[in-house]
PDB file of N, CA and C in Angstrom:
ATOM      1  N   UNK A   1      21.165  -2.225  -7.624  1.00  0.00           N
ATOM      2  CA  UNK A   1      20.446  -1.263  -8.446  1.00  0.00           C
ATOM      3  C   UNK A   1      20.122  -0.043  -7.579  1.00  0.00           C
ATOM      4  N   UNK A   2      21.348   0.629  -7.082  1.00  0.00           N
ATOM      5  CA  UNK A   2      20.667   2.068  -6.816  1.00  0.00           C
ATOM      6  C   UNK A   2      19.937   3.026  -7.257  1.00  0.00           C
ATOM      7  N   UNK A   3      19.652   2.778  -8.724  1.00  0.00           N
ATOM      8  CA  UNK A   3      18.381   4.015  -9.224  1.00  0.00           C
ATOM      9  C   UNK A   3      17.061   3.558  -9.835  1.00  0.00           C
ATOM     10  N   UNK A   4      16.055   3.742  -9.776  1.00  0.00           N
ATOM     11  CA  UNK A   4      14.817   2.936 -10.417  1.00  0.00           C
ATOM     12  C   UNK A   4      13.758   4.182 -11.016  1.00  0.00           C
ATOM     13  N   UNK A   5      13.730   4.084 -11.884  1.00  0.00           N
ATOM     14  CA  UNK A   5      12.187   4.730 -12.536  1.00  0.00           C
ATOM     15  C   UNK A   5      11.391   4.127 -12.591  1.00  0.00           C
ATOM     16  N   UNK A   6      10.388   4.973 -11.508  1.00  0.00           N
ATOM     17  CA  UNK A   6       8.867   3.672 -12.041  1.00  0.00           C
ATOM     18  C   UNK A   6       8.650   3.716 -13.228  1.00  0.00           C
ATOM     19  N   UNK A   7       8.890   4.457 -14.594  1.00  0.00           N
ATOM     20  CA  UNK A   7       7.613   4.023 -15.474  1.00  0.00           C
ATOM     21  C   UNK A   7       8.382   3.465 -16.454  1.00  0.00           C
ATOM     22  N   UNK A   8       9.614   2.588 -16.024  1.00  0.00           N
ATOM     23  CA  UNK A   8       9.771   1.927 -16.554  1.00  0.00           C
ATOM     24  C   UNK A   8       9.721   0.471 -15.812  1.00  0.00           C
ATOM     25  N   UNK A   9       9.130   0.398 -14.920  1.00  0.00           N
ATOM     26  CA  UNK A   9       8.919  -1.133 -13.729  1.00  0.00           C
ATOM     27  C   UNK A   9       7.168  -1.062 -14.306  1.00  0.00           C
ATOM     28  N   UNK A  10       7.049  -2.620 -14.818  1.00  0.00           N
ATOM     29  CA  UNK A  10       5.558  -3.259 -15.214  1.00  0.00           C
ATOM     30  C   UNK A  10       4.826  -3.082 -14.037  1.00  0.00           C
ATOM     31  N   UNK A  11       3.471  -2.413 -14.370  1.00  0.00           N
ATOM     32  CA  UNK A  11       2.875  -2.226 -13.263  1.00  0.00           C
ATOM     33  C   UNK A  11       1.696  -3.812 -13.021  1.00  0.00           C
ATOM     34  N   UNK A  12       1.372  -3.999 -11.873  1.00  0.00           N
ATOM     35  CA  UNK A  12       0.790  -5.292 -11.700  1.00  0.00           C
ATOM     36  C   UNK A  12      -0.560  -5.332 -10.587  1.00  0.00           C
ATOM     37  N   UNK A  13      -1.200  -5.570 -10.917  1.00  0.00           N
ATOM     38  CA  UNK A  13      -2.586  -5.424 -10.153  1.00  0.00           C
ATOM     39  C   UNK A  13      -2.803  -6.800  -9.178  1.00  0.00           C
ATOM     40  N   UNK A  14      -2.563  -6.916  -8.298  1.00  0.00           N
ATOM     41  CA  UNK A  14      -2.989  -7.450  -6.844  1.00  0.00           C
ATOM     42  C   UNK A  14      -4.163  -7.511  -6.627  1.00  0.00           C
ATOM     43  N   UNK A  15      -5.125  -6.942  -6.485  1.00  0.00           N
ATOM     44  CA  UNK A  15      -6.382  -6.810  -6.315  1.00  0.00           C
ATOM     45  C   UNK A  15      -7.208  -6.275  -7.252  1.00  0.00           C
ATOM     46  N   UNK A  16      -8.365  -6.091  -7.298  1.00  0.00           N
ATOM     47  CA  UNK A  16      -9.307  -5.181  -8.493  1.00  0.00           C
ATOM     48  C   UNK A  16      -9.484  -3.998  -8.198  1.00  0.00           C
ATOM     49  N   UNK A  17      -8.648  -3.087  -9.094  1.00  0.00           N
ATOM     50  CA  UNK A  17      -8.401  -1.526  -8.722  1.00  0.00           C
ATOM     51  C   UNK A  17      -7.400  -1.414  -8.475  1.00  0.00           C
ATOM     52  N   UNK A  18      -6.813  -1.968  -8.027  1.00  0.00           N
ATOM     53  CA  UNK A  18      -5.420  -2.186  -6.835  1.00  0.00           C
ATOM     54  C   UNK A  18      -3.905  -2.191  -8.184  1.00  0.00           C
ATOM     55  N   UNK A  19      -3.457  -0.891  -8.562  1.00  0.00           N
ATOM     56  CA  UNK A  19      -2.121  -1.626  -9.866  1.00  0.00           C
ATOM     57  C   UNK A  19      -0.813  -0.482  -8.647  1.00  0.00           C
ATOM     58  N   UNK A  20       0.268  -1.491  -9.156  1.00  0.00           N
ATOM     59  CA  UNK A  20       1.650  -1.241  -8.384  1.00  0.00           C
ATOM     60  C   UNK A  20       1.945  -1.098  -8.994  1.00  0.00           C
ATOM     61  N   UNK A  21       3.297  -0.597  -8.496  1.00  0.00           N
ATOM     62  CA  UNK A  21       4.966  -1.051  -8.963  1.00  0.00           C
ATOM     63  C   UNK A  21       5.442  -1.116  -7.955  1.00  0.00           C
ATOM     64  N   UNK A  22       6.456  -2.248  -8.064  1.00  0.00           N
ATOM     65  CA  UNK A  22       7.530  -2.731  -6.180  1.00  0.00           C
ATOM     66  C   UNK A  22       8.710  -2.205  -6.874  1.00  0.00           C
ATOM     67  N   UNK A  23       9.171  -1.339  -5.959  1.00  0.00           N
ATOM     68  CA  UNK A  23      10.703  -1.278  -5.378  1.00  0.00           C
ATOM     69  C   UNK A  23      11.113  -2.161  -4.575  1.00  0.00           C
ATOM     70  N   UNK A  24      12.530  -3.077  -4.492  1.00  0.00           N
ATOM     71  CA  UNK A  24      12.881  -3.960  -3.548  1.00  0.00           C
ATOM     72  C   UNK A  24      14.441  -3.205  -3.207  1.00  0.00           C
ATOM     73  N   UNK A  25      14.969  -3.354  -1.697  1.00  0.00           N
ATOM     74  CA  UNK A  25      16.186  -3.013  -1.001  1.00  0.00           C
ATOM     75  C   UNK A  25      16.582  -4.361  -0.671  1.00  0.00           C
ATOM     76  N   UNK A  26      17.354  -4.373   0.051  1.00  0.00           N
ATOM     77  CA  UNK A  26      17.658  -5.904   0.649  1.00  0.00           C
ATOM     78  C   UNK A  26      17.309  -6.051   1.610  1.00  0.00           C
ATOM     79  N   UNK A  27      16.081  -5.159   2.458  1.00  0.00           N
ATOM     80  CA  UNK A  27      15.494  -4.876   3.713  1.00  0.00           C
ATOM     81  C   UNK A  27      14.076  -4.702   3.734  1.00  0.00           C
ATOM     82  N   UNK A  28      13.680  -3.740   2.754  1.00  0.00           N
ATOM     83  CA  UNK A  28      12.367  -3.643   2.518  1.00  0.00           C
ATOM     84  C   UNK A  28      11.605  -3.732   0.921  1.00  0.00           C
ATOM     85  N   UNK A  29      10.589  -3.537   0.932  1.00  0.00           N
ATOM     86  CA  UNK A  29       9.858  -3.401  -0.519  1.00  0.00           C
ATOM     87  C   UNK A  29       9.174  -1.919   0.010  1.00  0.00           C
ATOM     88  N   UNK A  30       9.082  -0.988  -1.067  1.00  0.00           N
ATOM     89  CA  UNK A  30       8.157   0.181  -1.354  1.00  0.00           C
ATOM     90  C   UNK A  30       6.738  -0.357  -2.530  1.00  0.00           C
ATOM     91  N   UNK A  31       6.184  -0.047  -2.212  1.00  0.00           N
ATOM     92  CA  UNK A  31       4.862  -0.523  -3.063  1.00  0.00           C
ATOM     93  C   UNK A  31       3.832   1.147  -3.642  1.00  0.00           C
ATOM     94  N   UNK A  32       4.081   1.089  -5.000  1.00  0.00           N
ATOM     95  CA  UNK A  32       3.427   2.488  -5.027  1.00  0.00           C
ATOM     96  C   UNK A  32       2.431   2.272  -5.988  1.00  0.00           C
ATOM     97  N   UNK A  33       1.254   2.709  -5.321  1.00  0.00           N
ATOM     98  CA  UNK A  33      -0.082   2.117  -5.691  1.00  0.00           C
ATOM     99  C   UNK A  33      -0.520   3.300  -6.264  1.00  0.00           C
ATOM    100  N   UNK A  34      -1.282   2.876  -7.748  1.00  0.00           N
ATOM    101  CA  UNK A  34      -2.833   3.596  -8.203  1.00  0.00           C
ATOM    102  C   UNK A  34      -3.990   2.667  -7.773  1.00  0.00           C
ATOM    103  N   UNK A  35      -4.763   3.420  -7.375  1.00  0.00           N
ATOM    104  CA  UNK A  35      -5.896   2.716  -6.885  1.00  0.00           C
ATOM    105  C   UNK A  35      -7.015   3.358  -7.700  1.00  0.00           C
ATOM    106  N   UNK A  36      -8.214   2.371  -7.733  1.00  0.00           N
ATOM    107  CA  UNK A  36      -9.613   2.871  -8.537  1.00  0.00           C
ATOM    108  C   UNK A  36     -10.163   3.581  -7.587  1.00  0.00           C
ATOM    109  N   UNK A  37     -11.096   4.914  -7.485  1.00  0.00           N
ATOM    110  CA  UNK A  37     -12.257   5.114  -6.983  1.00  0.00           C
ATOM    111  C   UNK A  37     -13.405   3.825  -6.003  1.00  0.00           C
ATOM    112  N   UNK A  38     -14.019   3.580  -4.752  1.00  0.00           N
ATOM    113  CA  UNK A  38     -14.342   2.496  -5.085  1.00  0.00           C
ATOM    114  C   UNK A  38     -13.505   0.859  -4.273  1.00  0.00           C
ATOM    115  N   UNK A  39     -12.538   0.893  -5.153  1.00  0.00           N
ATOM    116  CA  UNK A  39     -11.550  -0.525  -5.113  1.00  0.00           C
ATOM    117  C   UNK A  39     -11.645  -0.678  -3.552  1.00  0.00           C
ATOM    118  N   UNK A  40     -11.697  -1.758  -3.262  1.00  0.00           N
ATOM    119  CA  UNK A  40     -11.851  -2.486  -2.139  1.00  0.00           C
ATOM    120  C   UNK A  40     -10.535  -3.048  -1.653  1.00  0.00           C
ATOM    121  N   UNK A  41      -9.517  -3.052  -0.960  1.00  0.00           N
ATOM    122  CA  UNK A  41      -8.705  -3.827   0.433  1.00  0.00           C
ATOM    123  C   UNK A  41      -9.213  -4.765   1.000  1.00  0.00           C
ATOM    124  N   UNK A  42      -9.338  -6.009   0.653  1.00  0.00           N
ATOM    125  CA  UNK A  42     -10.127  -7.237   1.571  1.00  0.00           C
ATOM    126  C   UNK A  42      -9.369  -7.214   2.773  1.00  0.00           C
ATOM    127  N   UNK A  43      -9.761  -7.456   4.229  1.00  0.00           N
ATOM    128  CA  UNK A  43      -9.636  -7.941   5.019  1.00  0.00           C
ATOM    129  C   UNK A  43      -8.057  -8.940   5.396  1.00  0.00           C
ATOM    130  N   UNK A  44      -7.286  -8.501   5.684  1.00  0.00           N
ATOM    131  CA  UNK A  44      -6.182  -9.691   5.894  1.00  0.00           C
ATOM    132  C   UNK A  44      -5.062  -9.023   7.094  1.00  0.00           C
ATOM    133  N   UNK A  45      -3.908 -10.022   6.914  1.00  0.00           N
ATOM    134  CA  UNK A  45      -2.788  -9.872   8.000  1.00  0.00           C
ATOM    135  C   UNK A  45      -1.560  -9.848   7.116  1.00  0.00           C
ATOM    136  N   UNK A  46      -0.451  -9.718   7.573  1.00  0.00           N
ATOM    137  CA  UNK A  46       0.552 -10.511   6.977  1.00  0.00           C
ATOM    138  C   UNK A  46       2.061  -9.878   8.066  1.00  0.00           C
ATOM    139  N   UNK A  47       2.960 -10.599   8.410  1.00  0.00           N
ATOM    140  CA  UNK A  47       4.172 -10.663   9.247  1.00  0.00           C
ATOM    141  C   UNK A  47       4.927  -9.226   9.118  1.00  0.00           C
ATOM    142  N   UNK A  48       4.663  -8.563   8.045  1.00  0.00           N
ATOM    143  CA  UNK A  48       5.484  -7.186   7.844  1.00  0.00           C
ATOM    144  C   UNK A  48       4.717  -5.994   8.328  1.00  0.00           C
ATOM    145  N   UNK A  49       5.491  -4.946   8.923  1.00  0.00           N
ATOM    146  CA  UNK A  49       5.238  -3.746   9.212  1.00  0.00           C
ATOM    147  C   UNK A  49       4.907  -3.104   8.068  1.00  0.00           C
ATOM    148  N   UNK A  50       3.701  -2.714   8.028  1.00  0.00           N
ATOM    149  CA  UNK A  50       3.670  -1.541   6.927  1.00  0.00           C
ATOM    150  C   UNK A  50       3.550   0.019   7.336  1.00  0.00           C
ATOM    151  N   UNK A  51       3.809   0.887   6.674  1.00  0.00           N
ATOM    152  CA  UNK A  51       3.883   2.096   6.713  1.00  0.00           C
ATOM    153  C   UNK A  51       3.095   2.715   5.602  1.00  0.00           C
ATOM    154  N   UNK A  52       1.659   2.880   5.387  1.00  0.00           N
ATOM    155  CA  UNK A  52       1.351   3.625   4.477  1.00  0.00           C
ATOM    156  C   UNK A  52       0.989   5.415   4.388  1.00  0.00           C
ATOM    157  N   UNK A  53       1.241   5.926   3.070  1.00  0.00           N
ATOM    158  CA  UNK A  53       1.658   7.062   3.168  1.00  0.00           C
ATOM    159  C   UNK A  53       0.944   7.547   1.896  1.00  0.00           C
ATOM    160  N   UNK A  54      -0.077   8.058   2.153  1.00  0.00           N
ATOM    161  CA  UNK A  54      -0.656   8.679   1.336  1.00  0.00           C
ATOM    162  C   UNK A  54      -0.672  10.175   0.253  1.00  0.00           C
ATOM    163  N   UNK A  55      -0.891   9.908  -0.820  1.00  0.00           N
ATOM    164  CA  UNK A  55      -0.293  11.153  -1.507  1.00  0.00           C
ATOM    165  C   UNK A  55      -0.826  12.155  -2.126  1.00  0.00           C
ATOM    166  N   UNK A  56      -2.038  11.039  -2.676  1.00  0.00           N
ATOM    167  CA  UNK A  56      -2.631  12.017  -3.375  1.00  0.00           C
ATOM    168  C   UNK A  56      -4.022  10.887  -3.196  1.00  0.00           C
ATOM    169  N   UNK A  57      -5.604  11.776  -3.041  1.00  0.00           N
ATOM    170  CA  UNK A  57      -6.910  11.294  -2.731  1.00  0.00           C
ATOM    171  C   UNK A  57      -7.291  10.759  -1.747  1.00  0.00           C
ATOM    172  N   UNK A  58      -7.900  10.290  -1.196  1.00  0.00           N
ATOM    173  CA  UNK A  58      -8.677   9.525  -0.255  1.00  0.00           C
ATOM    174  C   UNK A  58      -8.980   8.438   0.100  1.00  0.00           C
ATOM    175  N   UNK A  59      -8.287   7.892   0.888  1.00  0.00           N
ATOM    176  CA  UNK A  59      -8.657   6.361   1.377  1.00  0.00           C
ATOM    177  C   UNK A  59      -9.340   5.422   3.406  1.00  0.00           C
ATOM    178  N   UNK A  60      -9.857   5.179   2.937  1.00  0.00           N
ATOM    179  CA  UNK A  60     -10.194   4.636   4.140  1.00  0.00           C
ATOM    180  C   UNK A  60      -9.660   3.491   4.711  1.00  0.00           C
ATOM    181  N   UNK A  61      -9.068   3.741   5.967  1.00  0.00           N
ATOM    182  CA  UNK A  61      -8.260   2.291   6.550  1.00  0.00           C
ATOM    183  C   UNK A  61      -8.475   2.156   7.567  1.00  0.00           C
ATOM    184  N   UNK A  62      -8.644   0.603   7.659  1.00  0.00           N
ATOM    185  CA  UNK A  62      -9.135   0.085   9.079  1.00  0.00           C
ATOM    186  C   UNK A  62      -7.769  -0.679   9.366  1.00  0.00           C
ATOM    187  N   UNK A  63      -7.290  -0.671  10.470  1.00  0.00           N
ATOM    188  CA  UNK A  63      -6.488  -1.252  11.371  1.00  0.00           C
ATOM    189  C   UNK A  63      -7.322  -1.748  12.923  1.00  0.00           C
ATOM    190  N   UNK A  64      -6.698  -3.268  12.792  1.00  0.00           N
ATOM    191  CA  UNK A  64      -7.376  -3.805  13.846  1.00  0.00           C
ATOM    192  C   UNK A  64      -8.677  -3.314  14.920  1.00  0.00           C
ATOM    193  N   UNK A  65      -9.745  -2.963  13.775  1.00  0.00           N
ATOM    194  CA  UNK A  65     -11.129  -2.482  14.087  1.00  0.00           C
ATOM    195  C   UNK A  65     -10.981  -0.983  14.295  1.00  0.00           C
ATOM    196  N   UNK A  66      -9.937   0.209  14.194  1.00  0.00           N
ATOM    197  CA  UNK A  66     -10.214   1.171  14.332  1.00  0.00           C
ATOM    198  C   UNK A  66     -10.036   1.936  12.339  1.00  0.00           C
ATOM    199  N   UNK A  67     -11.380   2.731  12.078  1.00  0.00           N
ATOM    200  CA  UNK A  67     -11.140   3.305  10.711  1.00  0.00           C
ATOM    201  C   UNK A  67     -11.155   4.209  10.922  1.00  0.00           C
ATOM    202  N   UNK A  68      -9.937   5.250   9.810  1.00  0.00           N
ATOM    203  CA  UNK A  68      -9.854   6.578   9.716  1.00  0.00           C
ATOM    204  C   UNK A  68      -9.844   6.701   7.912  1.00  0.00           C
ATOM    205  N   UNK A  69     -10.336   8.224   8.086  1.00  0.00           N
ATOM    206  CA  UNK A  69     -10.152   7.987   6.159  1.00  0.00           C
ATOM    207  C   UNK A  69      -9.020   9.078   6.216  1.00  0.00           C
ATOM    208  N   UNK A  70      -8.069   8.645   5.314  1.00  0.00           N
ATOM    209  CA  UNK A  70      -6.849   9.530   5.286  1.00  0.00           C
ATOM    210  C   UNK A  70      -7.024  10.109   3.757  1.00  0.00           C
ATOM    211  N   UNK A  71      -6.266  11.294   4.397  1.00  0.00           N
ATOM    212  CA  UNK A  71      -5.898  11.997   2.904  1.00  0.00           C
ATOM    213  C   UNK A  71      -4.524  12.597   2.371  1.00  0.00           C
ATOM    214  N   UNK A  72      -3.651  13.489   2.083  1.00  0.00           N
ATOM    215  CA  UNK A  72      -2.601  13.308   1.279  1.00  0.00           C
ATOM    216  C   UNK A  72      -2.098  14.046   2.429  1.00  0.00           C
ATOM    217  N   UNK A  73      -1.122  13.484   2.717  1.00  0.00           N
ATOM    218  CA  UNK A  73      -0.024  13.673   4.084  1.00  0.00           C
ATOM    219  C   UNK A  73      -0.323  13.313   5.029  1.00  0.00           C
ATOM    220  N   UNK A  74      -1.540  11.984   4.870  1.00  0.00           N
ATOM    221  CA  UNK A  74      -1.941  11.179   6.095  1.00  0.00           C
ATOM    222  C   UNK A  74      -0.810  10.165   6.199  1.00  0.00           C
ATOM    223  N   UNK A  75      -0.466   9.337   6.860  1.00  0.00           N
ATOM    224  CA  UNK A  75       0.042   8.029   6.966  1.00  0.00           C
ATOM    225  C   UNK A  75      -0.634   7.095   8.356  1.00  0.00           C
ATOM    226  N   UNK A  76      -0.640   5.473   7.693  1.00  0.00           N
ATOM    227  CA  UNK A  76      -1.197   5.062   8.685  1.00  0.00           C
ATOM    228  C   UNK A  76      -0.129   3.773   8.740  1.00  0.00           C
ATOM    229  N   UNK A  77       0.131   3.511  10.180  1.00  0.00           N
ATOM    230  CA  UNK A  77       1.190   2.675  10.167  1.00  0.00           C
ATOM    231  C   UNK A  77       0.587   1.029  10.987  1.00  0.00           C
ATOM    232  N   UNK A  78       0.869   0.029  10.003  1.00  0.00           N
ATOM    233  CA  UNK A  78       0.340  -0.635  10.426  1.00  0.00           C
ATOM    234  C   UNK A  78       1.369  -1.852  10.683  1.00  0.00           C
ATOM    235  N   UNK A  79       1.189  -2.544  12.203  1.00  0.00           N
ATOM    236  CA  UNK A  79       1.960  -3.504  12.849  1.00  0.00           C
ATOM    237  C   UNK A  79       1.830  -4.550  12.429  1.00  0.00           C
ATOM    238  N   UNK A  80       3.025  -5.656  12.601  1.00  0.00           N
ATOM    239  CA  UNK A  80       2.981  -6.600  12.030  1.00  0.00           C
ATOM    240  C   UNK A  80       1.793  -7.473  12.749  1.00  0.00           C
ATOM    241  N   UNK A  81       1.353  -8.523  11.694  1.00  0.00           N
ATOM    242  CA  UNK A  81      -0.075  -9.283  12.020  1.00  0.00           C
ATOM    243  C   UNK A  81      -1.412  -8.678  12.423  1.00  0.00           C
ATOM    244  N   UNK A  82      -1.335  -7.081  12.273  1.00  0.00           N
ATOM    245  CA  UNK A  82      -2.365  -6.749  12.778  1.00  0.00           C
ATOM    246  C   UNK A  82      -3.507  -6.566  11.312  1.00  0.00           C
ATOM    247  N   UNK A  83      -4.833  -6.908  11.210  1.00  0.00           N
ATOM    248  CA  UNK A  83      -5.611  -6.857  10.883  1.00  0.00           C
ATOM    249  C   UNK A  83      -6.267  -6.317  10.433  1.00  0.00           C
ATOM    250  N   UNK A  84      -6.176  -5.638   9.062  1.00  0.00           N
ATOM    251  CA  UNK A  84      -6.487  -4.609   8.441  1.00  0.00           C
ATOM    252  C   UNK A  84      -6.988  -4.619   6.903  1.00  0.00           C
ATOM    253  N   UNK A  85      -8.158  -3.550   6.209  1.00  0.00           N
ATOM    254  CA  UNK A  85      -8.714  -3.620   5.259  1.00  0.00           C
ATOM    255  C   UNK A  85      -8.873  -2.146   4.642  1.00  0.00           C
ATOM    256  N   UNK A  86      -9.140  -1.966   3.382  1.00  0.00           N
ATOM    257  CA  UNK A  86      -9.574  -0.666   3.044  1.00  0.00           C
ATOM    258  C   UNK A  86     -10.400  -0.630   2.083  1.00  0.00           C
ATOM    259  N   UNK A  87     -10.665   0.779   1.640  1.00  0.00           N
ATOM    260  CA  UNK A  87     -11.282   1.347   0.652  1.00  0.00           C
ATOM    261  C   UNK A  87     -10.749   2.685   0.077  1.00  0.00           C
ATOM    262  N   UNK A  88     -10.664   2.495  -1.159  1.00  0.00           N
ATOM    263  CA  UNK A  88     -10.354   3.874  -1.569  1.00  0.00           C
ATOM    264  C   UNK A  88     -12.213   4.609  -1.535  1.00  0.00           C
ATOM    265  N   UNK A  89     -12.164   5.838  -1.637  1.00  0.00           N
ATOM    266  CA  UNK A  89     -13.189   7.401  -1.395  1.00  0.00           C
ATOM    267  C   UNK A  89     -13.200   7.632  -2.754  1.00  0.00           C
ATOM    268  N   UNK A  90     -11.668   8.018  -3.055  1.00  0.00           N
ATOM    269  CA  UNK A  90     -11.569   8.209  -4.459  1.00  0.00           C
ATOM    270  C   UNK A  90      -9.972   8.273  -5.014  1.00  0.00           C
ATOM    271  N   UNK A  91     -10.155   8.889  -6.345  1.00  0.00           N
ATOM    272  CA  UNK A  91      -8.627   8.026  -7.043  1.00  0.00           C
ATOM    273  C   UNK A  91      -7.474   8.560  -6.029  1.00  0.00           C
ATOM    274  N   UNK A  92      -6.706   7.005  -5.516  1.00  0.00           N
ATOM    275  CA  UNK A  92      -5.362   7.426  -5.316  1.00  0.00           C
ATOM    276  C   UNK A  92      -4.640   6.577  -5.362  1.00  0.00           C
ATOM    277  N   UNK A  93      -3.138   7.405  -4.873  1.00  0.00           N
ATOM    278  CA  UNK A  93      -2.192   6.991  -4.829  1.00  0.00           C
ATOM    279  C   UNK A  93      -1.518   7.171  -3.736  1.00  0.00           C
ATOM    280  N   UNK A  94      -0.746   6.096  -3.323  1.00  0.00           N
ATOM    281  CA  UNK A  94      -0.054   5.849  -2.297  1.00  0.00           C
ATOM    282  C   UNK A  94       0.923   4.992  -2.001  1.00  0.00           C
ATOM    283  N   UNK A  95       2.341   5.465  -1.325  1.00  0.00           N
ATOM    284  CA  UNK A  95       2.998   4.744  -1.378  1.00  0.00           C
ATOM    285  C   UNK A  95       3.328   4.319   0.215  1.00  0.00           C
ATOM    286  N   UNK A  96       2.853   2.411   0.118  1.00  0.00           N
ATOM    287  CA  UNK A  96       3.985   1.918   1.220  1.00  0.00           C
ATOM    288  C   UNK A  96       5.279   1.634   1.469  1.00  0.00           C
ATOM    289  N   UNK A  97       5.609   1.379   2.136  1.00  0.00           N
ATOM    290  CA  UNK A  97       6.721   0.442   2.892  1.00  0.00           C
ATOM    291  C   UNK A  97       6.521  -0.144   4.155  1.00  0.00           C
ATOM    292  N   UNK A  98       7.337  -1.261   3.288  1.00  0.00           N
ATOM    293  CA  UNK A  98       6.890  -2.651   4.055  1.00  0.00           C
ATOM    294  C   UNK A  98       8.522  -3.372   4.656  1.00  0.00           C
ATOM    295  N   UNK A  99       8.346  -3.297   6.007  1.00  0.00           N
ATOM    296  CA  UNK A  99       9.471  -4.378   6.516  1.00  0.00           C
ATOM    297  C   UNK A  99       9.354  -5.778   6.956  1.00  0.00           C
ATOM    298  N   UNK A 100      10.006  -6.619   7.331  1.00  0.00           N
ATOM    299  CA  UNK A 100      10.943  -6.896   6.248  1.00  0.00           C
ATOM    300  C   UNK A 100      10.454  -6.886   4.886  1.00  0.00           C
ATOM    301  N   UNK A 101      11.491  -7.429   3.893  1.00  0.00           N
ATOM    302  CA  UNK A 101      10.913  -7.182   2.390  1.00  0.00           C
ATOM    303  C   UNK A 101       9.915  -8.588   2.120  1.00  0.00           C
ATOM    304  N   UNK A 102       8.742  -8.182   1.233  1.00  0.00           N
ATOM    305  CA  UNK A 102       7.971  -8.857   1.000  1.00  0.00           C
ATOM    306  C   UNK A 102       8.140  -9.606   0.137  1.00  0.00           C
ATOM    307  N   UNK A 103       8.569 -10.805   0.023  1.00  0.00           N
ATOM    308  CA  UNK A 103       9.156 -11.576  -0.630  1.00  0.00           C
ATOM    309  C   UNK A 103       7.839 -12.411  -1.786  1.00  0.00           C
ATOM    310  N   UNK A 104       6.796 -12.371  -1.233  1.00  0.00           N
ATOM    311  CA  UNK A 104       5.808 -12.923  -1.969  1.00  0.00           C
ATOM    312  C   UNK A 104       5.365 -11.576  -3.095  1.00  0.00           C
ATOM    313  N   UNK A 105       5.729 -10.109  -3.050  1.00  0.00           N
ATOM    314  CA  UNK A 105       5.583  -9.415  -4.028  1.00  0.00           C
ATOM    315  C   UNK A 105       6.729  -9.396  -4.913  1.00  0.00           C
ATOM    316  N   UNK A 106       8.294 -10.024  -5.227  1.00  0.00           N
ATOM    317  CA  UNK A 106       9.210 -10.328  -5.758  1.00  0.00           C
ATOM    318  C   UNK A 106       8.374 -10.393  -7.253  1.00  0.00           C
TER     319      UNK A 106
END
């Protein structure tokens, strides 16, 4: 499937606040998030590199105890297993990528 429109991919909420849509490659997943005002990032890890890339509003991200609040043409890149949580400031959107592909967002 080389071409995808998001608004036609079901969007799916992960967390409270938290709604997607996944793109999958045979390498990575893109994850492009609306987020609530507010919405909370619990605390976790997981084996994939992420790359987040912010687009539009304000979010706050902690990576392994250091927080910055990013805003649209921020990106914060985060290593695999490292330890990280957020908060959105206010409404956004943002899109990751994640290596390898995240097979538990399939």
């Amino acid at each position: 499937m080389p071409f995808v429109k998001l608004d036609e991919l079901q969007a799916k909420q992960t967390f409270p606040g938290f709604k997607v849509r996944f793109v999958h490659s045979a390498t990575m997943t893109l994850a492009h998030w609306d987020i609530e005002a507010g919405a909370v990032l619990p605390v976790h890890s997981h084996p994939h590199e992420q790359v987040a890339n912010v687009i539009a509003g304000e979010f706050e991200l902690t990576i392994n105890g250091e927080t910055q609040r990013l805003g649209p043409g921020s990106v914060g890149i985060i290593p695999s297993h490292a330890v990280h949580s957020g908060r959105a400031v206010t409404r956004c959107h943002i899109i990751d990528a994640f290596y390898p592909i995240r097979e538990d967002y399939r």
